[in-house]
Every structure is written in C-alpha cells, then in structure tokens.
N, C-alpha and C. Protein backbone atom coordinates (compact mmCIF):
# COMPACT_ATOMS: atom_id res chain seq x y z
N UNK A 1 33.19 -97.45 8.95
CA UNK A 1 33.28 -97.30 10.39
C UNK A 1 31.90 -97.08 10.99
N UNK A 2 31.37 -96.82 12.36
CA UNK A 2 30.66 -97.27 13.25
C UNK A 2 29.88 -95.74 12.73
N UNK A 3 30.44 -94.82 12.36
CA UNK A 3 29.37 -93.52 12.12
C UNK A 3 28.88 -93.56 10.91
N UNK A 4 29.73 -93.74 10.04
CA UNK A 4 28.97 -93.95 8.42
C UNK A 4 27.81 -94.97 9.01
N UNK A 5 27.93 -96.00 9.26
CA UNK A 5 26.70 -96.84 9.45
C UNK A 5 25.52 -96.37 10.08
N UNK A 6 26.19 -95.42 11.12
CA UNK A 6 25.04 -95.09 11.83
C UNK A 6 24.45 -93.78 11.12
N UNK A 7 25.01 -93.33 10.26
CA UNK A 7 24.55 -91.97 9.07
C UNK A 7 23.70 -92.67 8.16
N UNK A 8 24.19 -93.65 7.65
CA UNK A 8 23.57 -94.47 6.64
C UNK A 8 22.12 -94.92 6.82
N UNK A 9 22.16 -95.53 8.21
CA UNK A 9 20.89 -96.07 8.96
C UNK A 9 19.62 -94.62 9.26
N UNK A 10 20.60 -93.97 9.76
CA UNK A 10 20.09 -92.67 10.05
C UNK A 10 19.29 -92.03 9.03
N UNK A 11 19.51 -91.72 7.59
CA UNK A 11 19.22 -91.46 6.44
C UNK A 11 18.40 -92.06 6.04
N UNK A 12 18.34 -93.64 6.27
CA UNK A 12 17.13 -94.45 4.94
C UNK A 12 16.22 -94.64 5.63
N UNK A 13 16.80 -94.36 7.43
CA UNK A 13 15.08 -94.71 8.30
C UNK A 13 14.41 -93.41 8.08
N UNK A 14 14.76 -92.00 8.25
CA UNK A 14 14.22 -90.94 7.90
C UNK A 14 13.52 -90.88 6.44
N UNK A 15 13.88 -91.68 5.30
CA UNK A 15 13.54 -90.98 4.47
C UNK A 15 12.80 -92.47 3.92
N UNK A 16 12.81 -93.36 5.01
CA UNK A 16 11.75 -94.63 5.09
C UNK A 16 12.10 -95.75 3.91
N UNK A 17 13.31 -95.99 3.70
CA UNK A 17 13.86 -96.50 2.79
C UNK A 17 14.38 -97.97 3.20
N UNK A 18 13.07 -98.93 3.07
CA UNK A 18 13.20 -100.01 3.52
C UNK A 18 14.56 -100.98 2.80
N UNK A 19 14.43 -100.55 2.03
CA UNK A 19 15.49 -101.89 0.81
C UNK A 19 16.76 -101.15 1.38
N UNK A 20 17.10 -99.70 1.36
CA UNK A 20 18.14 -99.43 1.99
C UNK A 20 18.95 -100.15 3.43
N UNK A 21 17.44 -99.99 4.29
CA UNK A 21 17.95 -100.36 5.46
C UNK A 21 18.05 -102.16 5.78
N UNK A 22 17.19 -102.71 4.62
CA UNK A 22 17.28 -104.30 5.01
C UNK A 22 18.86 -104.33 4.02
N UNK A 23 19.42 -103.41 3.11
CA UNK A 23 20.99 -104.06 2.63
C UNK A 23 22.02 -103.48 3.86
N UNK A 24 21.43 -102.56 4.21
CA UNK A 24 22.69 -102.28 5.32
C UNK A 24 22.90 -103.04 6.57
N UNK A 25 20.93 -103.85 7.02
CA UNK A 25 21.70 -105.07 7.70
C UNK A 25 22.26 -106.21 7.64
N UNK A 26 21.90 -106.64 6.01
CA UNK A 26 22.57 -107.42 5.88
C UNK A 26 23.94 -107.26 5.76
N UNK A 27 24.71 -106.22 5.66
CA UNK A 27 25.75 -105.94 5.32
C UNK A 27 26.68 -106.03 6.86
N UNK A 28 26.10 -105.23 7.68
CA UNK A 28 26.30 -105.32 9.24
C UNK A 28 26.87 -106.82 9.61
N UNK A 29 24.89 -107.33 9.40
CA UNK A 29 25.25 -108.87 9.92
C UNK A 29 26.39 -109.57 9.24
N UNK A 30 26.84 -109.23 8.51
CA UNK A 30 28.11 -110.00 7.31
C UNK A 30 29.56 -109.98 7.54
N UNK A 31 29.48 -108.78 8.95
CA UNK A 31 30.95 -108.47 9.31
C UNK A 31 31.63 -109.63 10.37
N UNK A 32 32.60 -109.92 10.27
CA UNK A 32 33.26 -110.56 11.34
C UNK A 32 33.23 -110.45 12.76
N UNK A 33 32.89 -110.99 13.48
CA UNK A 33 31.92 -111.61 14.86
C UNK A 33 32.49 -110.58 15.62
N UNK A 34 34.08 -109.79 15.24
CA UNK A 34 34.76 -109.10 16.17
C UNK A 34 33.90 -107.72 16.32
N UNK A 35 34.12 -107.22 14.88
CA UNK A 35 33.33 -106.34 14.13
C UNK A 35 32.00 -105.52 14.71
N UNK A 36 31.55 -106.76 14.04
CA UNK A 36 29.43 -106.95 13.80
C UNK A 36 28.95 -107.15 15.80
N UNK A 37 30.10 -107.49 17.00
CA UNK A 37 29.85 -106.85 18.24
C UNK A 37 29.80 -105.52 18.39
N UNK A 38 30.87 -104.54 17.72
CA UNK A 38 30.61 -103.61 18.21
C UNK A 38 29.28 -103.00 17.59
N UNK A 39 28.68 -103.57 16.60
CA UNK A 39 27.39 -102.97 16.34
C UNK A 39 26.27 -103.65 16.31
N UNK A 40 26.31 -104.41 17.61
CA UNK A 40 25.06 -104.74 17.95
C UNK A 40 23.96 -104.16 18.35
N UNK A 41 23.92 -102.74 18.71
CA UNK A 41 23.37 -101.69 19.43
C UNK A 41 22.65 -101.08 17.85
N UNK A 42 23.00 -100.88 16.84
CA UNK A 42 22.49 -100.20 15.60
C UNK A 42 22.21 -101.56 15.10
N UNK A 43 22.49 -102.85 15.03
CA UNK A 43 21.66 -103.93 14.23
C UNK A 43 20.68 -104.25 15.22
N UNK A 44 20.50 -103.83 16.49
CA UNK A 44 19.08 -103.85 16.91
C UNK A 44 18.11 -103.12 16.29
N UNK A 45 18.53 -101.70 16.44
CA UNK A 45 17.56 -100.81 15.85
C UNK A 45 17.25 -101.03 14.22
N UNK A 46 18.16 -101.59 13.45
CA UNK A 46 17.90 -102.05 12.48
C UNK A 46 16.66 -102.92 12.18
N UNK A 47 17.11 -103.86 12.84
CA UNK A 47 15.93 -105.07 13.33
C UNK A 47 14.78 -104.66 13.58
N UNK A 48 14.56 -103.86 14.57
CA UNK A 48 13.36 -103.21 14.92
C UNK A 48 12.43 -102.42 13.54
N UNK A 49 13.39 -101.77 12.83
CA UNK A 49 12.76 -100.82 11.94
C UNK A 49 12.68 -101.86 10.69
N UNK A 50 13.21 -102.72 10.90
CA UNK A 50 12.41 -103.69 9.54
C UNK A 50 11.37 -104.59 10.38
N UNK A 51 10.82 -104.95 11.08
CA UNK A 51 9.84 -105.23 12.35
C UNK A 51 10.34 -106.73 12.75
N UNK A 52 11.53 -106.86 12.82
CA UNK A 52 11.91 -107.95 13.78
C UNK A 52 12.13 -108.11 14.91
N UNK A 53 11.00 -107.91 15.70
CA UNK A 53 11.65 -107.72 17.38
C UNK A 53 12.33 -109.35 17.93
N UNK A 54 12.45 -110.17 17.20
CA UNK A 54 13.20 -111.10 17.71
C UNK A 54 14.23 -111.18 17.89
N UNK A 55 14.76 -110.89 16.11
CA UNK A 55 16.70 -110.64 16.04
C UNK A 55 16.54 -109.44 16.90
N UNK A 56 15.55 -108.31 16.72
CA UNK A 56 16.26 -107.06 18.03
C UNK A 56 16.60 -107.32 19.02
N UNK A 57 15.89 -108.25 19.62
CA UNK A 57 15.88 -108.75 21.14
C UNK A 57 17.81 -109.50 21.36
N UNK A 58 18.05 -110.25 20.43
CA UNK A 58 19.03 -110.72 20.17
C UNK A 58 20.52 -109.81 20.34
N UNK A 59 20.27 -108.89 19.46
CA UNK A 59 21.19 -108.06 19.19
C UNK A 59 21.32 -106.99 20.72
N UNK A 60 20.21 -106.57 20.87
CA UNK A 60 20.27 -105.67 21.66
C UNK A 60 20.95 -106.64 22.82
N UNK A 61 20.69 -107.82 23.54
CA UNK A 61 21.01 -108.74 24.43
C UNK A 61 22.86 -108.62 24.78
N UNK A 62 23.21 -108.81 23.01
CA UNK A 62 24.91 -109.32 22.88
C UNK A 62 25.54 -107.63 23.25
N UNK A 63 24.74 -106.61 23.21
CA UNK A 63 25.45 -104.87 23.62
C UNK A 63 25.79 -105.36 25.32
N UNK A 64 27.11 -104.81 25.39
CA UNK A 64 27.82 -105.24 27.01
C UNK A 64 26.83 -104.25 27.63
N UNK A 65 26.69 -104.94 29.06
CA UNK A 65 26.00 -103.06 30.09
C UNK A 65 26.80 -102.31 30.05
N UNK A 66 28.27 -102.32 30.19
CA UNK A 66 29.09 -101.17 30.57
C UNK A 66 29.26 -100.75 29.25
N UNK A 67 28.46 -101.12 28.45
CA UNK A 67 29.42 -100.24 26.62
C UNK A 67 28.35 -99.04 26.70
N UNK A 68 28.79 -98.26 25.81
CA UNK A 68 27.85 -97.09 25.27
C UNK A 68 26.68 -96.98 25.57
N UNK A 69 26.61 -97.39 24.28
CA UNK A 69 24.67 -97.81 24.42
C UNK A 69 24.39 -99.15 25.51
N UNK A 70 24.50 -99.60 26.57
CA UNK A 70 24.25 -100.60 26.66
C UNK A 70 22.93 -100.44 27.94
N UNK A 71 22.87 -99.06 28.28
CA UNK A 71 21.34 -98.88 28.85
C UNK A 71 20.92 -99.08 28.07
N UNK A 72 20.41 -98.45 26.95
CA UNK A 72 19.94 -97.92 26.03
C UNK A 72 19.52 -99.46 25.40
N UNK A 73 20.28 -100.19 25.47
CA UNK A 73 19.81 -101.28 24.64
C UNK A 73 18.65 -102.36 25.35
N UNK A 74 19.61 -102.47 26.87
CA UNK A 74 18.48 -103.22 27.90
C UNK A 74 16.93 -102.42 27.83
N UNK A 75 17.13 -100.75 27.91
CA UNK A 75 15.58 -100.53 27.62
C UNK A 75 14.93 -100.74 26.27
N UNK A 76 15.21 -101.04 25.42
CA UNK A 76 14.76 -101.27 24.47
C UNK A 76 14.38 -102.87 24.52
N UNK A 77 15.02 -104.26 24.83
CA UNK A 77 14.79 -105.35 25.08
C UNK A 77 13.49 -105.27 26.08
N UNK A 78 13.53 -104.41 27.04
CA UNK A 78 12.44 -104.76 28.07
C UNK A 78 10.91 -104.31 27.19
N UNK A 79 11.30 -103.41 26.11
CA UNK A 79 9.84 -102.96 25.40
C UNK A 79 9.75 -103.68 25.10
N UNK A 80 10.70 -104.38 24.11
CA UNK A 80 10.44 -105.51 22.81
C UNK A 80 9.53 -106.90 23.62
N UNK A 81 10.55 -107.12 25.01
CA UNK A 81 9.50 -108.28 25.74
C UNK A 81 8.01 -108.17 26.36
N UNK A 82 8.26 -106.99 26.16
CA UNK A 82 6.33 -106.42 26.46
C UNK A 82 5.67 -106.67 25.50
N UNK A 83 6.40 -105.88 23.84
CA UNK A 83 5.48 -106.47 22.85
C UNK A 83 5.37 -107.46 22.28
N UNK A 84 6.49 -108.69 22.79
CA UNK A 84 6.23 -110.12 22.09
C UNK A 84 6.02 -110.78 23.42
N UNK A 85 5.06 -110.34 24.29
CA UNK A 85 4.01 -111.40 25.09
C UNK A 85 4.85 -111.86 26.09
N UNK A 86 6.10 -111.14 26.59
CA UNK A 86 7.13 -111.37 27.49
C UNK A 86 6.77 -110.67 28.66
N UNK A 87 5.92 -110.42 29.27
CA UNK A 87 5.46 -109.32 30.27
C UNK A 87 6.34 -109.60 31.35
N UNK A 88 6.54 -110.60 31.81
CA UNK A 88 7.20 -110.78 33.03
C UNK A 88 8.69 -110.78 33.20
N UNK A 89 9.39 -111.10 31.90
CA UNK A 89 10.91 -111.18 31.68
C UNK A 89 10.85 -109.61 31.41
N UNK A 90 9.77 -108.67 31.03
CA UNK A 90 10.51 -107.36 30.75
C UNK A 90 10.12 -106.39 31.90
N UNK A 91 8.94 -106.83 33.01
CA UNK A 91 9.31 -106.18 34.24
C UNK A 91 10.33 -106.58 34.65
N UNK A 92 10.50 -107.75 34.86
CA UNK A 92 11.93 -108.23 35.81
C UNK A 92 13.50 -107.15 35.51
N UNK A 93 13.33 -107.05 34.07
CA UNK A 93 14.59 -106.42 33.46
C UNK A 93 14.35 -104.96 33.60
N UNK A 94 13.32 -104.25 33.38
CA UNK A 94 12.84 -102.98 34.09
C UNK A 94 12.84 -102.82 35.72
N UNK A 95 12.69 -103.55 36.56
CA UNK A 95 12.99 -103.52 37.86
C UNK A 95 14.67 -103.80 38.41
N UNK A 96 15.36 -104.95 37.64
CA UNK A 96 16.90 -104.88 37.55
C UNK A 96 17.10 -103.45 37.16
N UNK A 97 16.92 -102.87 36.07
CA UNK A 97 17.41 -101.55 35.66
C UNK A 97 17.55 -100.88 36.49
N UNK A 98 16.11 -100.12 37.07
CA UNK A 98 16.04 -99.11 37.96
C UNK A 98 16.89 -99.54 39.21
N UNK A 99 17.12 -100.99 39.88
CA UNK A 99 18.03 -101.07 40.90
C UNK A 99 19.26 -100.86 41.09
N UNK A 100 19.80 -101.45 39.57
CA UNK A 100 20.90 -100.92 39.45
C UNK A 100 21.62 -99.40 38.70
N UNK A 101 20.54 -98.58 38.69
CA UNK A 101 20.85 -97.53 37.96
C UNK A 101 20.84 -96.27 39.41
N UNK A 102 20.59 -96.79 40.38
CA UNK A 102 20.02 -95.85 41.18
C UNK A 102 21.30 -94.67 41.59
N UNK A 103 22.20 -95.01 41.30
CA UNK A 103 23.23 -93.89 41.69
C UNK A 103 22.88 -92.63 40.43
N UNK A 104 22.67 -93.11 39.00
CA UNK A 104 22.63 -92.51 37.91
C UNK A 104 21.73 -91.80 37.46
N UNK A 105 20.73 -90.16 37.84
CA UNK A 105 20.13 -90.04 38.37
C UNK A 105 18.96 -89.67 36.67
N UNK A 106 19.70 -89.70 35.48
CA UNK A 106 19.16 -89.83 34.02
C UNK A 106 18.86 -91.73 34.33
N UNK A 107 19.79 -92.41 34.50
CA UNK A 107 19.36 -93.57 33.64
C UNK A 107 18.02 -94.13 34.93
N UNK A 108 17.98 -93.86 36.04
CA UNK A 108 17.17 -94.18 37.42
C UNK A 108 15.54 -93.56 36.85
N UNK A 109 15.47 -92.52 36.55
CA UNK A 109 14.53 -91.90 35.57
C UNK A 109 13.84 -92.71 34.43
N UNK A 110 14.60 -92.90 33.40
CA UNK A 110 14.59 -93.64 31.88
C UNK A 110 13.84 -94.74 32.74
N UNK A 111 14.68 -95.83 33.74
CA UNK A 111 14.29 -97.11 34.50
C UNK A 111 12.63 -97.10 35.13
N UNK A 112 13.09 -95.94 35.82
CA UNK A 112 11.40 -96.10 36.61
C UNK A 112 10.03 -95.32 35.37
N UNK A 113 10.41 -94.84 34.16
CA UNK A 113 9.42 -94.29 33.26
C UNK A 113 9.40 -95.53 32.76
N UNK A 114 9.97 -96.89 32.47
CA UNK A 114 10.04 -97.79 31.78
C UNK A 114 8.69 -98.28 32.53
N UNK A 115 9.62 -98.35 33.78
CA UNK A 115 8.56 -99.47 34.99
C UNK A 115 7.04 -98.88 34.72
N UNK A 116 6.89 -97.77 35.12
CA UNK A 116 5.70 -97.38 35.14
C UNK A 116 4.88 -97.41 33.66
N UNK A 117 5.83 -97.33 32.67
CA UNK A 117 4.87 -97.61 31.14
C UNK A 117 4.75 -99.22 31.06
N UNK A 118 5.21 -99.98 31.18
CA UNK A 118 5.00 -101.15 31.15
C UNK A 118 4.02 -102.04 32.32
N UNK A 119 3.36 -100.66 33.69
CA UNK A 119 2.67 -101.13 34.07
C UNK A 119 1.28 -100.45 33.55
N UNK A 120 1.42 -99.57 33.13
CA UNK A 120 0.13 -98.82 32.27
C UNK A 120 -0.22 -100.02 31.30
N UNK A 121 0.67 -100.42 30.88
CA UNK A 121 0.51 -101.47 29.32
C UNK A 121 -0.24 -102.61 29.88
N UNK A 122 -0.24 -102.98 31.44
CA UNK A 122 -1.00 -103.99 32.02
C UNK A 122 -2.07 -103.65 32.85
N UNK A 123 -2.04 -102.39 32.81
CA UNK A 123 -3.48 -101.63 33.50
C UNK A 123 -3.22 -101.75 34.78
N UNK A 124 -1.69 -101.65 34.94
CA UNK A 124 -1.88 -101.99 37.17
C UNK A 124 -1.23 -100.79 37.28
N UNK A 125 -2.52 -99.53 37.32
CA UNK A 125 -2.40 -98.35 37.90
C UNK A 125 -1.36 -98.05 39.32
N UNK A 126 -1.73 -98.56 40.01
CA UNK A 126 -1.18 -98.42 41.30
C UNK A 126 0.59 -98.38 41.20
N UNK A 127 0.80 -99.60 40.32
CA UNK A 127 2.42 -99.43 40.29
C UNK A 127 2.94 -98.75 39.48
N UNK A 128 1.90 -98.27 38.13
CA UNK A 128 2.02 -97.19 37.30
C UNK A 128 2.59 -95.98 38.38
N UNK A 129 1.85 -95.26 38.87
CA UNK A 129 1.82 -94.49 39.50
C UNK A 129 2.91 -94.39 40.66
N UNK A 130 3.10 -95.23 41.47
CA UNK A 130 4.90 -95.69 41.95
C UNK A 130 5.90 -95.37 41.73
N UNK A 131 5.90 -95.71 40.21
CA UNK A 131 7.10 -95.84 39.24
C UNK A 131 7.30 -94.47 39.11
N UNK A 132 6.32 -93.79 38.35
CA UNK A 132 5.98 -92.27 38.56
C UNK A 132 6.41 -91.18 39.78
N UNK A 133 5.91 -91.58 40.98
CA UNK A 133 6.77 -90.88 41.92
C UNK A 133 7.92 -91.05 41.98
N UNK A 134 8.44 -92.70 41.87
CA UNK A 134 9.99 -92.37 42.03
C UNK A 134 10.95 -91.66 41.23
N UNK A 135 10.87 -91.65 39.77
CA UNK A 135 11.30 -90.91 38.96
C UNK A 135 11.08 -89.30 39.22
N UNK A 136 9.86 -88.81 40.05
CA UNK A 136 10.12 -87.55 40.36
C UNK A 136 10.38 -87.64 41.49
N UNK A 137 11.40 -88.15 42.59
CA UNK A 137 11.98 -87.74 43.15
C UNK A 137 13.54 -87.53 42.89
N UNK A 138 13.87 -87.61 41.98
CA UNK A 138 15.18 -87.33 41.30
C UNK A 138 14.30 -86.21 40.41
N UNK A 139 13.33 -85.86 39.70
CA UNK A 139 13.14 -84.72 38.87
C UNK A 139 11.89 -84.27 39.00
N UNK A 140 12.47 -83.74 40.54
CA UNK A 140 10.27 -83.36 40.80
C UNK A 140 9.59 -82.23 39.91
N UNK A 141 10.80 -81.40 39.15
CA UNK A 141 9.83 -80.58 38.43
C UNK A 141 9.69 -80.83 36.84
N UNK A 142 9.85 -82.24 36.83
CA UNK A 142 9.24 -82.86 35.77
C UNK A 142 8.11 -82.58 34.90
N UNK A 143 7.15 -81.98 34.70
CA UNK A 143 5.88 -81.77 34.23
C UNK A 143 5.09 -82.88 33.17
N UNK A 144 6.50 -83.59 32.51
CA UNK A 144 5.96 -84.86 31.85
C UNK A 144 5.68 -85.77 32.67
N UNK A 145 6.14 -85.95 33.60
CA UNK A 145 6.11 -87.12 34.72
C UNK A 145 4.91 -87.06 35.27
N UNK A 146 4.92 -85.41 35.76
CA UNK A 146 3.26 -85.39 36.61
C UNK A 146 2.33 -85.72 35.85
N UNK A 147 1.87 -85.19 34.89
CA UNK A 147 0.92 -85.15 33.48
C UNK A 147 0.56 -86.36 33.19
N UNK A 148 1.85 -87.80 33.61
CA UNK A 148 1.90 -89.27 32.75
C UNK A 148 0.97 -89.98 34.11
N UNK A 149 1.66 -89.33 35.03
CA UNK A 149 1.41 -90.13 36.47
C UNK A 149 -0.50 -89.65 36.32
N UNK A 150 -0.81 -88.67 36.24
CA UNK A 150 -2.25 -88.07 36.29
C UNK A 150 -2.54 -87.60 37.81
C-alpha cells in the first residue's frame, strides 16, 4: 500500500541507499496504470533522488491539482523547469500557482516564495523582492521572509 512505499522510500533516501531506491522505482513504475496513478507524487520524488528531473517532471505532471499532494507536486515541476533550462514554463506555472492559490493562505505563501526564488535564480531582484512582500502580507511576521527579501 501507498505508506509502506512511502516508508520504504523514506528509509533508503535517509540512509542514501541508491540500489534500494532505483528497485523500489522500478517496482512502482511496474504497477498497473490504475495503481502506479495514485503514486505519481512519490515516483516523482523517486525520480528526483535518483537525478532524473525528466521522468520527475513527468510524474509529478500526471498528480491531479485537487489530489493530496498535488500542490506539492506543481511546486516541485516549476523547480525542476528552472533546473532543466525551462525558466519561462516554470515562472508561468509559479505565477498560475500563486493566482490560483490566493484564497489558501499556506499554499499563496509556498506560491509567492516559489516566485520570488526563481526570480533570485535569474537575478531580477526587483520581482524577487515583490514576491517577497506578497507572501508577507498573509505572514508579516515571517522573519524568514524578511531575512530572504533583505
């Protein structure tokens, strides 16, 4: 079931156990399409921790928005497109986020710390810093926020 896997994963990434974690995705990837959906969200992170940000990108993509993890997964796709030379598909998806998260006053946060690290990553201070205020206006006594913003 969906927790053993995620114990399993949990265990061999902590204790850095590569052969562990490349049989448990293959094992993942091996399940029936019905299956191996609901764990698209842990065969991302899988992916990632054996350094495939491609299949991550993949996996993380097929997680529904409304499921569980399925913030959680879009922010992770928008990093992955920063670090494979996607700059513009992973603001776009960092700016979708934060628009549509804005009622949600954790995931509106997560959205605009995205925005603003991914404009640090391009050196455009100004919207760095943006991103930064808006997230503290949902948590002005942030102290990580102020500290990031400078």
């Amino acid at each position: 079931n969906h927790d053993t896997y995620a114990l399993r994963a949990a265990i061999a990434a902590r204790a850095r156990q590569q052969p562990a974690l490349r049989a448990l995705y293959a094992e993942l990837a091996r399940l029936p399409a019905a299956r191996r959906g609901h764990e698209a969200y842990l065969l991302g992170q899988l992916a990632e921790l054996l350094g495939q940000p491609r299949a991550a990108l993949r996996w993380y993509a097929a997680v529904p928005a409304g499921a569980e993890h399925g913030f959680a997964a879009a922010i992770r796709r928008a990093v992955l497109l920063d670090r494979t030379g996607q700059t513009v598909a992973a603001r776009t998806l960092a700016d979708t986020l934060a628009r549509e998260s804005f009622e949600d006053p954790r995931h509106y946060r997560q959205a605009s710390v995205l925005q603003a690290e991914l404009a640090q990553r391009a050196r455009d201070w100004p919207r760095a810093i943006a991103a930064y205020n808006r997230a503290l206006l949902f948590d002005p006594d942030a102290w990580d926020l102020v500290y990031a913003r400078g």
